[in-house]
Protein backbone atom coordinates (compact mmCIF):
# COMPACT_ATOMS: atom_id res chain seq x y z
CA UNK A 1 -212.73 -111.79 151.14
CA UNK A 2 -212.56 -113.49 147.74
CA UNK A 3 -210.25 -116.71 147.67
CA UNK A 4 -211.00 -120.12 148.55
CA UNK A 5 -208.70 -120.57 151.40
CA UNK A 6 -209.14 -117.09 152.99
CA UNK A 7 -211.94 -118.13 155.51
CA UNK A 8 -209.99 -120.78 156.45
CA UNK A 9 -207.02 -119.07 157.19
CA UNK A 10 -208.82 -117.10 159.38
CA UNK A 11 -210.81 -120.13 161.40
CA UNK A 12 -207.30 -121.38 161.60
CA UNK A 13 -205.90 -117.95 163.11
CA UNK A 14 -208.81 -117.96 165.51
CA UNK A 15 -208.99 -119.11 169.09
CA UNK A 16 -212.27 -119.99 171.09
CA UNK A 17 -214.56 -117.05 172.29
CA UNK A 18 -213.02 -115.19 174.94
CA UNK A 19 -209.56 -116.25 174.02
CA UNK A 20 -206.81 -113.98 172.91
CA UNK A 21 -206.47 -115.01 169.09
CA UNK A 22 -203.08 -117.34 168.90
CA UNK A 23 -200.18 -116.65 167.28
CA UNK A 24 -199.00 -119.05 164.40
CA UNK A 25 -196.36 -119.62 162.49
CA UNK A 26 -196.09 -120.32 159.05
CA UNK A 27 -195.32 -124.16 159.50
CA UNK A 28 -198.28 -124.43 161.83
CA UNK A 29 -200.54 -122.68 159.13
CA UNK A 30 -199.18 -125.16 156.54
CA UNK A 31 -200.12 -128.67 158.70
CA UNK A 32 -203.44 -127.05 159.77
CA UNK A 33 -204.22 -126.75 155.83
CA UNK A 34 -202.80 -129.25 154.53
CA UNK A 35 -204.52 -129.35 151.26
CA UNK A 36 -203.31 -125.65 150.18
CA UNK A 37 -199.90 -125.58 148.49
CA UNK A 38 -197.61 -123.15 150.14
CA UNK A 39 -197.30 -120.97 146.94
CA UNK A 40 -201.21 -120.35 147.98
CA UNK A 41 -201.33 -120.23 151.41
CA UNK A 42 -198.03 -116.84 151.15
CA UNK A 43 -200.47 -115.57 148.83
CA UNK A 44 -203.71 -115.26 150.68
CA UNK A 45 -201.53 -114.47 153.85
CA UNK A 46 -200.22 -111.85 152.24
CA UNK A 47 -203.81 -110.33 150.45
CA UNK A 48 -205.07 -110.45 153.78
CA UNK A 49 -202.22 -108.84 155.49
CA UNK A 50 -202.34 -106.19 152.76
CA UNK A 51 -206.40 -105.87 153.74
CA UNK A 52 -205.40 -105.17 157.81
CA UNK A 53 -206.96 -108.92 158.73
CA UNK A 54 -203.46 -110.47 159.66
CA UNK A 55 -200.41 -108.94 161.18
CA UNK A 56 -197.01 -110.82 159.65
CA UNK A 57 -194.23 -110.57 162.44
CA UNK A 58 -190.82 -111.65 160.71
CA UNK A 59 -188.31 -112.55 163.87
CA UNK A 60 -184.56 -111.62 162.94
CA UNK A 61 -182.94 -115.21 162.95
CA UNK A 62 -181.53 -117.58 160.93
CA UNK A 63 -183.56 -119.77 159.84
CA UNK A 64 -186.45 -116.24 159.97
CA UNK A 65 -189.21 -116.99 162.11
CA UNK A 66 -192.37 -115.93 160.71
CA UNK A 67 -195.61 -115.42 162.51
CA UNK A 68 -199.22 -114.56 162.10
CA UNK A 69 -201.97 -113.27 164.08
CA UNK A 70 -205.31 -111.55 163.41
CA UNK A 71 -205.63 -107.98 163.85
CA UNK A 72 -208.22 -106.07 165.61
CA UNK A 73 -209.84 -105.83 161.75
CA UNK A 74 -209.61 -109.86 161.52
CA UNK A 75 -210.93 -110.31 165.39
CA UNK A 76 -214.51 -108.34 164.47
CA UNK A 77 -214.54 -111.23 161.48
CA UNK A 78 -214.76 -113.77 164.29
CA UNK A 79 -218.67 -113.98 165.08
CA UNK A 80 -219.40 -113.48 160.86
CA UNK A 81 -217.57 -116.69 161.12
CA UNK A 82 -219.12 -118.58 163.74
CA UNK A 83 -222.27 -118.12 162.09
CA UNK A 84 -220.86 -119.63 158.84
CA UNK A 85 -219.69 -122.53 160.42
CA UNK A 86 -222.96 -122.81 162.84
CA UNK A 87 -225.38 -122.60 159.52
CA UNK A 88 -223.12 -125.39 157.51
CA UNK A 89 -223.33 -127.71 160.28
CA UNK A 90 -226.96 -126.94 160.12
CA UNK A 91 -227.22 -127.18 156.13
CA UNK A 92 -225.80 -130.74 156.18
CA UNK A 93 -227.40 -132.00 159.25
CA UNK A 94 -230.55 -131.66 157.26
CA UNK A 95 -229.31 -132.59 154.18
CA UNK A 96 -230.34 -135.80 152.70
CA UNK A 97 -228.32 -138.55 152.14
C-alpha cells in the first residue's frame, strides 16, 4: 500500500457502508483527484490492480471505455479506512492552531 495517492484512490472507489462499491471511470477518477497527474493516477491504478484491490474493465468502443471498481480484496480495505479517516478528523480537531 506504498504510494501517496493509493489510499485515495481507494476512498474515491468507495461508496457509503452498506452500499455496493461504485463503478468509475477513468475521467471520474481524474476530477475526483484533481491534484494527481494522469501519468500517476494509470500508475497506482494499475499497482493496485496488479495487487487484486481494483478490477480494470476495458469496454470495446471507440473512444475505449475504461472502468474501475474495488474487488472483494479492496472492499475488506474499507473499515481500515474509515478508521484512518475517523482518527485524522480526530488528530486535527485537537490540534492546535
Amino acid at each position: 500500500m506504498e504510494g501517496r495517492w493509493k489510499l485515495v484512490i481507494i476512498h474515491n472507489l468507495s461508496g457509503p457502508e452498506g452500499v455496493k462499491t461504485p463503478i468509475k471511470r477513468f475521467s471520474e477518477l481524474e476530477r475526483a483527484i484533481p491534484n494527481v497527474s494522469q501519468k500517476m493516477l494509470i500508475q497506482q491504478l494499475r499497482c493496485l490492480e496488479r495487487d487484486g484491490i481494483v478490477q480494470r474493465t476495458i469496454h470495446p468502443q471507440v473512444p475505449p471505455k475504461v472502468e474501475y471498481q474495488l474487488t472483494s480484496l479492496g472492499e475488506a480495505l474499507r473499515p481500515m479506512l474509515r478508521a484512518l479517516l475517523d482518527w485524522a478528523n480526530l488528530r486535527k480537531q485537537q490540534s492546535p492552531g
